[in-house]
C-alpha atoms as a PDB file:
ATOM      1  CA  UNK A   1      78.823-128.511-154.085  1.00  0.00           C
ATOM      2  CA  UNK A   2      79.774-129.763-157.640  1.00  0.00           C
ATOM      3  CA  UNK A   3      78.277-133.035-158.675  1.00  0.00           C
ATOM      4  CA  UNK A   4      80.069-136.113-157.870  1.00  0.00           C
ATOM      5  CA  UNK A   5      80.352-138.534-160.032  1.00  0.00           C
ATOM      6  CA  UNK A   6      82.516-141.293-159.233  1.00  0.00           C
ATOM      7  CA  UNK A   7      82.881-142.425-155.520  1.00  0.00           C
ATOM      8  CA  UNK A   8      86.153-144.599-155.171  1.00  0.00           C
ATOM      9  CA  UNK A   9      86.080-147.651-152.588  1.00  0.00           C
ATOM     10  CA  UNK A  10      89.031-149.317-151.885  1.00  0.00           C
ATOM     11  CA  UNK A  11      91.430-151.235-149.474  1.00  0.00           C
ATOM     12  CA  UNK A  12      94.301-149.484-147.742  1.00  0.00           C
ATOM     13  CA  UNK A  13      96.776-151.815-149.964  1.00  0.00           C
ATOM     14  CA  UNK A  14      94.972-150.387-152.705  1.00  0.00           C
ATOM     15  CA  UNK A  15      96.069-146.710-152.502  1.00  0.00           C
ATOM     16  CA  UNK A  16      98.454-146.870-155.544  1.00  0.00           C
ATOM     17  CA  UNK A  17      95.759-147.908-158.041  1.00  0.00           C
ATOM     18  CA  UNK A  18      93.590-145.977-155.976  1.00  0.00           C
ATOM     19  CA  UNK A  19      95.470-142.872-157.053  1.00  0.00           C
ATOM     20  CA  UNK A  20      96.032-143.599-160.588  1.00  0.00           C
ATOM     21  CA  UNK A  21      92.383-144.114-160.539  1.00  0.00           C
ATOM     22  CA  UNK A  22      91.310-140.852-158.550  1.00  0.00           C
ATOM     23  CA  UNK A  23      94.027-139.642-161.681  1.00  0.00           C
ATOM     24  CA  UNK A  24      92.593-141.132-164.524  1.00  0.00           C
ATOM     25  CA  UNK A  25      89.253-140.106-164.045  1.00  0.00           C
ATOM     26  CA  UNK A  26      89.625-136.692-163.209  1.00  0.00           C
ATOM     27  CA  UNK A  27      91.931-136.630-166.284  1.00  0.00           C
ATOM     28  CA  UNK A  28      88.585-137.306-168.317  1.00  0.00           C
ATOM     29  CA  UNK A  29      86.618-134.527-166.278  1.00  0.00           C
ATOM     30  CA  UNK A  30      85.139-136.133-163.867  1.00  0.00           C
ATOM     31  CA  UNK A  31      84.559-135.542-160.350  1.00  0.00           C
ATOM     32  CA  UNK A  32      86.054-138.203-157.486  1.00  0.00           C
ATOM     33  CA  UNK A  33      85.819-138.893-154.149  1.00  0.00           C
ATOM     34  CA  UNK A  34      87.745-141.027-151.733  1.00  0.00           C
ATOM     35  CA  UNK A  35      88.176-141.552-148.198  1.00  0.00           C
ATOM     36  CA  UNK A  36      91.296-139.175-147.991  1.00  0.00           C
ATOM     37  CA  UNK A  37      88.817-136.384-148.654  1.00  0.00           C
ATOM     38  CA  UNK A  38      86.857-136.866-145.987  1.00  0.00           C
ATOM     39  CA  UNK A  39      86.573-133.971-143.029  1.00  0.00           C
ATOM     40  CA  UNK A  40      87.744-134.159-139.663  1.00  0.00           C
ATOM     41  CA  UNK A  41      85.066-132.813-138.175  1.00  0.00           C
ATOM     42  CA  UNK A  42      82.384-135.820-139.329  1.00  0.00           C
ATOM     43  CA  UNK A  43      81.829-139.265-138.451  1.00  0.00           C
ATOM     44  CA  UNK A  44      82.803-141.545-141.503  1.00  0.00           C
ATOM     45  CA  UNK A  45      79.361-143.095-141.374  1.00  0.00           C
ATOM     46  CA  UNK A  46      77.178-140.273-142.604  1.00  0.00           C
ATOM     47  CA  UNK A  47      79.990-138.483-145.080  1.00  0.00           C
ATOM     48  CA  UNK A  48      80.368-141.624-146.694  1.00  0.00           C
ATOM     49  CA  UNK A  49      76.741-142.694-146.764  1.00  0.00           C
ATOM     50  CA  UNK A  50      76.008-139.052-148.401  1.00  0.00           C
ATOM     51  CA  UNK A  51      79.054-139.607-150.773  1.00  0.00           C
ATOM     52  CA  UNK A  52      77.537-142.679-151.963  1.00  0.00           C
ATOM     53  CA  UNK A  53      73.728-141.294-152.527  1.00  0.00           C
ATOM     54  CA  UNK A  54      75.258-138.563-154.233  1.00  0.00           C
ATOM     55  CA  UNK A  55      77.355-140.481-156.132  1.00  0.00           C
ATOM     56  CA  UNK A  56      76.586-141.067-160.114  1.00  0.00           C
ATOM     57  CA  UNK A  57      78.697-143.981-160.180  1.00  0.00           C
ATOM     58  CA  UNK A  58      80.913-146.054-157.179  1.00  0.00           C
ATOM     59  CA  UNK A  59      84.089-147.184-158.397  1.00  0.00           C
ATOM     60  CA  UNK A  60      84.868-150.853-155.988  1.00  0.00           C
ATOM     61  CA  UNK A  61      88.221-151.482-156.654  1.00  0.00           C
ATOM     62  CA  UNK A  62      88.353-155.514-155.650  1.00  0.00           C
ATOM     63  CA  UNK A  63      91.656-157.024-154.033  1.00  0.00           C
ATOM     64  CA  UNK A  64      91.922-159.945-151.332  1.00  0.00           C
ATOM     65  CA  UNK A  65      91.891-157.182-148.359  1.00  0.00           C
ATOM     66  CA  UNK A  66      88.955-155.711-149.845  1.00  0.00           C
ATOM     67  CA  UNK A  67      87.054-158.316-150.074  1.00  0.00           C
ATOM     68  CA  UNK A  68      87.730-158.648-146.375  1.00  0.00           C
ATOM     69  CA  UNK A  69      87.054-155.385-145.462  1.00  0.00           C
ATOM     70  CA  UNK A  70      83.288-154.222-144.242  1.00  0.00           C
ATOM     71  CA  UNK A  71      83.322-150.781-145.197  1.00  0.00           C
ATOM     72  CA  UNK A  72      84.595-151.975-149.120  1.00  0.00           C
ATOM     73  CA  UNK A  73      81.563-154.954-149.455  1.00  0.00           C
ATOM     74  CA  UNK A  74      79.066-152.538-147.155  1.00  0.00           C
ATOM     75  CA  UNK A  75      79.920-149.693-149.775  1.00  0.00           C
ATOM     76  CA  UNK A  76      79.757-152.109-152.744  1.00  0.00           C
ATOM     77  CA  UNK A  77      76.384-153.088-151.125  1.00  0.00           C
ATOM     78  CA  UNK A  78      74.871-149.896-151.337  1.00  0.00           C
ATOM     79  CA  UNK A  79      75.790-149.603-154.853  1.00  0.00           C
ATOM     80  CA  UNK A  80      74.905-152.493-156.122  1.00  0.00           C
ATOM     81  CA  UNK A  81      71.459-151.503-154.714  1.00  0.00           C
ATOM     82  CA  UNK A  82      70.878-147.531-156.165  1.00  0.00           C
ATOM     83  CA  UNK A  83      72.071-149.252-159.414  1.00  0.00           C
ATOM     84  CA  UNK A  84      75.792-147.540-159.526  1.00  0.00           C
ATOM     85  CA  UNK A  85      77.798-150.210-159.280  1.00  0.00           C
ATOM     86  CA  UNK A  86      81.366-150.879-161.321  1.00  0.00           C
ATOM     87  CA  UNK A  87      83.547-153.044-159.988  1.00  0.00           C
ATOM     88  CA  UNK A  88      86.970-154.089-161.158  1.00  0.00           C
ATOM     89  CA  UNK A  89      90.111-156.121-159.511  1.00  0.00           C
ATOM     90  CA  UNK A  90      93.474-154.905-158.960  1.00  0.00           C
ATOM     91  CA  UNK A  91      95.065-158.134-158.333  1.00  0.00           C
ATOM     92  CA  UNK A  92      93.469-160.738-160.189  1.00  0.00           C
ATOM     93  CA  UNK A  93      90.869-161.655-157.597  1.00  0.00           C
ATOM     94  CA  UNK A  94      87.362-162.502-157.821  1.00  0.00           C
ATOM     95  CA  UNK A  95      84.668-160.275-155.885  1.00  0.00           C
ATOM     96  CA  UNK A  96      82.987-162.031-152.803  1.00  0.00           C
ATOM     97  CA  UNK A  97      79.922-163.206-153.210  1.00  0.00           C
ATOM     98  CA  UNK A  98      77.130-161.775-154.282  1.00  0.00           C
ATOM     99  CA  UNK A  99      79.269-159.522-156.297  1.00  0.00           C
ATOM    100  CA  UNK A 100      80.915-162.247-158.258  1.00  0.00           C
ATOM    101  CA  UNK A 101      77.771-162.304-160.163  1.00  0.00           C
ATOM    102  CA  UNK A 102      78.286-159.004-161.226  1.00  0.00           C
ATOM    103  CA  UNK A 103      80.987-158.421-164.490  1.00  0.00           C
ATOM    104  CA  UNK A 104      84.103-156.864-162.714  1.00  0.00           C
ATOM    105  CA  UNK A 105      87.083-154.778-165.015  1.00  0.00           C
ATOM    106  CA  UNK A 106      90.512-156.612-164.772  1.00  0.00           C
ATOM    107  CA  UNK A 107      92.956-154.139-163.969  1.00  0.00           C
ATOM    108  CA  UNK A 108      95.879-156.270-162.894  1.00  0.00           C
ATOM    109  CA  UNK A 109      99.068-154.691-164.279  1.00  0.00           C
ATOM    110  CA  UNK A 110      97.258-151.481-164.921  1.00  0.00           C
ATOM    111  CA  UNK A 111      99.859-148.873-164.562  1.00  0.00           C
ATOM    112  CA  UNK A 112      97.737-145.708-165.920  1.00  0.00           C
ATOM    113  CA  UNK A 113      97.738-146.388-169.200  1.00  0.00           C
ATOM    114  CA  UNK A 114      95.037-145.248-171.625  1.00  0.00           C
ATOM    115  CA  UNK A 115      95.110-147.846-173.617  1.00  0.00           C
ATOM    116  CA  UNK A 116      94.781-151.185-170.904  1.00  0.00           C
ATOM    117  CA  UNK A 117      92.024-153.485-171.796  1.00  0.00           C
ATOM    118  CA  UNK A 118      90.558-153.617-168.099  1.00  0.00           C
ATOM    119  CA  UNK A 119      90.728-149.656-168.053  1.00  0.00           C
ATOM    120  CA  UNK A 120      89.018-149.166-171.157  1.00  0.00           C
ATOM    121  CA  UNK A 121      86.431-151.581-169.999  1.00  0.00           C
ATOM    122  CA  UNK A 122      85.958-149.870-166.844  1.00  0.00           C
ATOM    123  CA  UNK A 123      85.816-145.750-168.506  1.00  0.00           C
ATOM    124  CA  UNK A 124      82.790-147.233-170.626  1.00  0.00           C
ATOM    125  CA  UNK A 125      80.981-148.380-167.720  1.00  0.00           C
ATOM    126  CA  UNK A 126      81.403-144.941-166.157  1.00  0.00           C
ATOM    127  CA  UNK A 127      80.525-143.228-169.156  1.00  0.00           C
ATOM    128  CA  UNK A 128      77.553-145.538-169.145  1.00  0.00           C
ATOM    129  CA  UNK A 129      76.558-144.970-165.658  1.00  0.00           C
ATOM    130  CA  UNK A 130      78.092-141.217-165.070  1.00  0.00           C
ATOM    131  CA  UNK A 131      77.886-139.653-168.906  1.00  0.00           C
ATOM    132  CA  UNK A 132      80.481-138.738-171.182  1.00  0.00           C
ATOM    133  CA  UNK A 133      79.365-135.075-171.073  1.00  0.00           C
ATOM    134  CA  UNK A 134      81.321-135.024-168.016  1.00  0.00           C
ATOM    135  CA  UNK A 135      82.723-131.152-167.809  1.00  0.00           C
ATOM    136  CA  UNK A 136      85.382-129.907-170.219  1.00  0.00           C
ATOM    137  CA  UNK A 137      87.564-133.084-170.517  1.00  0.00           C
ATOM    138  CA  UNK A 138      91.147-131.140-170.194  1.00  0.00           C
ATOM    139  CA  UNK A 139      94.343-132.067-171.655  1.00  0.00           C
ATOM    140  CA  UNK A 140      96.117-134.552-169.767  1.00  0.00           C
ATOM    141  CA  UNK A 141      99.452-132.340-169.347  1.00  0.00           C
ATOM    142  CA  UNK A 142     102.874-133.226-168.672  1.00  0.00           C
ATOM    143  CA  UNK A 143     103.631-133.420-164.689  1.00  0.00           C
ATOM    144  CA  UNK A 144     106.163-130.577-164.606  1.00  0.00           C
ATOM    145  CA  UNK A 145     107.668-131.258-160.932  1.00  0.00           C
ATOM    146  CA  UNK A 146     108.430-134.541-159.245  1.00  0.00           C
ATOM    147  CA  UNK A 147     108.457-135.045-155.313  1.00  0.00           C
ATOM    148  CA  UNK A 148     109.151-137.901-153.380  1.00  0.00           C
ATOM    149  CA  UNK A 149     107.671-137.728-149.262  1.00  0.00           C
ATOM    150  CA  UNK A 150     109.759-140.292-147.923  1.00  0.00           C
ATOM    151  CA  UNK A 151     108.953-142.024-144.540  1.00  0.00           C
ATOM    152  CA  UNK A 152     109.509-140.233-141.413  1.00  0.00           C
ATOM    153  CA  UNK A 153     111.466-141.440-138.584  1.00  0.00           C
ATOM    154  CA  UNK A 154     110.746-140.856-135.126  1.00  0.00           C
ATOM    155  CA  UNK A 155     113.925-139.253-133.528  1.00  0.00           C
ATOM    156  CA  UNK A 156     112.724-137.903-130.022  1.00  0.00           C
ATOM    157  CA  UNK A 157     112.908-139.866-127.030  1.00  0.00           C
ATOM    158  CA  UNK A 158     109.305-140.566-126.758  1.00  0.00           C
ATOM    159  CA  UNK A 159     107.931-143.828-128.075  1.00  0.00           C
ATOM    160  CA  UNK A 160     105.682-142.865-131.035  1.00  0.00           C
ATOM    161  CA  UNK A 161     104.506-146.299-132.688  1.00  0.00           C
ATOM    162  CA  UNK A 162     105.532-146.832-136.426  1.00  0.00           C
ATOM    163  CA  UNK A 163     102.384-146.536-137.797  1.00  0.00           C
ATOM    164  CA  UNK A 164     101.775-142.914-136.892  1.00  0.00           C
ATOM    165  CA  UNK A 165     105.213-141.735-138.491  1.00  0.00           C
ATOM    166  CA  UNK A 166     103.830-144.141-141.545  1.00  0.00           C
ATOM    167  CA  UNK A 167     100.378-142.308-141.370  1.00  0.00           C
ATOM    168  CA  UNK A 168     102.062-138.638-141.136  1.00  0.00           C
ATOM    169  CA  UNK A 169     103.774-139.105-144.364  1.00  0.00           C
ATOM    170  CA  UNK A 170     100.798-140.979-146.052  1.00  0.00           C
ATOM    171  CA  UNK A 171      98.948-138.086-145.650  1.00  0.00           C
ATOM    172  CA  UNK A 172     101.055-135.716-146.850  1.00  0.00           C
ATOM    173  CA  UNK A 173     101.552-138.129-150.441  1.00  0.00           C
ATOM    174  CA  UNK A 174      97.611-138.375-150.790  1.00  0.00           C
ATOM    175  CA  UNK A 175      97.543-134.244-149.878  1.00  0.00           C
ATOM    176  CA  UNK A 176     100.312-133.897-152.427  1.00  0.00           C
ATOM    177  CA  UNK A 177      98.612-136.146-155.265  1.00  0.00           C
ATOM    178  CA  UNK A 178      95.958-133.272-155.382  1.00  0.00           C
ATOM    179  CA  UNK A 179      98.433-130.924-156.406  1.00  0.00           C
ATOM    180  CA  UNK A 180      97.932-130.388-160.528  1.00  0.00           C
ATOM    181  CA  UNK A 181     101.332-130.844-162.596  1.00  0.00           C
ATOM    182  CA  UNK A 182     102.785-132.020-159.510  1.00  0.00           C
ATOM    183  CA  UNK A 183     104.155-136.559-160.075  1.00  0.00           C
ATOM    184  CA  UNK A 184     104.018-137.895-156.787  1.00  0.00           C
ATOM    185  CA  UNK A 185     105.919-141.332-156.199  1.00  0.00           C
ATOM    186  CA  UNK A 186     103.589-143.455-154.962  1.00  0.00           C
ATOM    187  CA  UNK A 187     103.856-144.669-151.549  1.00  0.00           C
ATOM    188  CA  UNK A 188     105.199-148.275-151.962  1.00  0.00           C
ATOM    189  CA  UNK A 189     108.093-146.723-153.520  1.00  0.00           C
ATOM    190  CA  UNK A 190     108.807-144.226-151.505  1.00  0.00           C
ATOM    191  CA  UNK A 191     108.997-146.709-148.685  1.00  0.00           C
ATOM    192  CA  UNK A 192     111.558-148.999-149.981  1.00  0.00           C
ATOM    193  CA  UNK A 193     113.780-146.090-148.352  1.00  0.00           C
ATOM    194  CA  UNK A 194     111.963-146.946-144.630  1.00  0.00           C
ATOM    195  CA  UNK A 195     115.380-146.951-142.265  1.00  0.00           C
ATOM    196  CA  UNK A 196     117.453-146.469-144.425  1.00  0.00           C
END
């Protein structure tokens, strides 16, 4: 297995800036890993635990859910104690305590860009904690294909709750984000079309 270098922790309502993160960073060469990559054939508990030992750096991306979530502050946790910390805020919010005594990036607004205060703040930090030698940093290319998943709709006669439909085409977006040269529209966009 390649080195890891970044492990990404993050609330659910987090997956946009989750992706542009996962995005970013492999952009500059390194290596990421989030919960979407994890097998279905092992509990959560010891992949992630593994992920995060293995991990040169853990990426907490801070929101009001995440604060709120165990798995985010018990992930965070374990950083903050092998020393890998980084934490930044997608919405403006402050890290729960005792994390809010640790400096956190502010990414609010970050759309991706290069050139945001908050992410420039953050890539040092990884640099810091992960290296810059970080393998061949390629050219961030031109997406040359588009594709929108948009939400599936449960037409059979059985009574298949919303959130599995949701789920089924969340998966497929997060598969699809993988995809080099292929622009995925992120989920909250693609599900302004839900019913319609």
């Amino acid at each position: 297995m390649r080195q890891l270098h970044i492990f990404l922790s993050y609330a659910r309502s987090s997956e946009d800036q989750a992706s542009s993160a996962e995005e970013a960073l492999r952009a500059e060469g390194y290596t990421v890993w989030r919960d979407s990559d994890l097998p279905a054939h092992l509990s959560y508990a010891e992949v992630i635990e593994e992920r995060l030992k293995s991990a040169t750096a853990v990426l907490v991306l801070w929101s009001a859910e995440a604060a709120k979530s165990q798995w985010v502050r018990a992930e965070a946790d374990a950083a903050r104690e092998l020393g890998t910390l980084i934490q930044s805020s997608v919405d403006g919010s402050i890290p729960p305590i005792p994390f809010n005594q640790i400096q956190c990036a502010n990414l609010k607004g970050w759309n991706g860009e290069d050139d945001h205060p908050g992410w420039r703040k953050l890539l040092a930090s990884v640099r810091a904690l992960a290296g810059s030698e970080a393998p061949a940093k390629p050219a961030r290319k031109k997406k040359a294909s588009s594709i929108c998943v948009l939400p599936f709709q449960n037409k059979s006669n059985d009574e298949v709750p919303d959130y599995f439909c949701d789920g089924l085409s969340e998966d497929i977006i997060s598969d699809l984000a993988k995809t080099p040269n292929l622009s995925v529209v992120p989920r909250k966009a693609a599900f302004a079309f839900k019913g319609q």
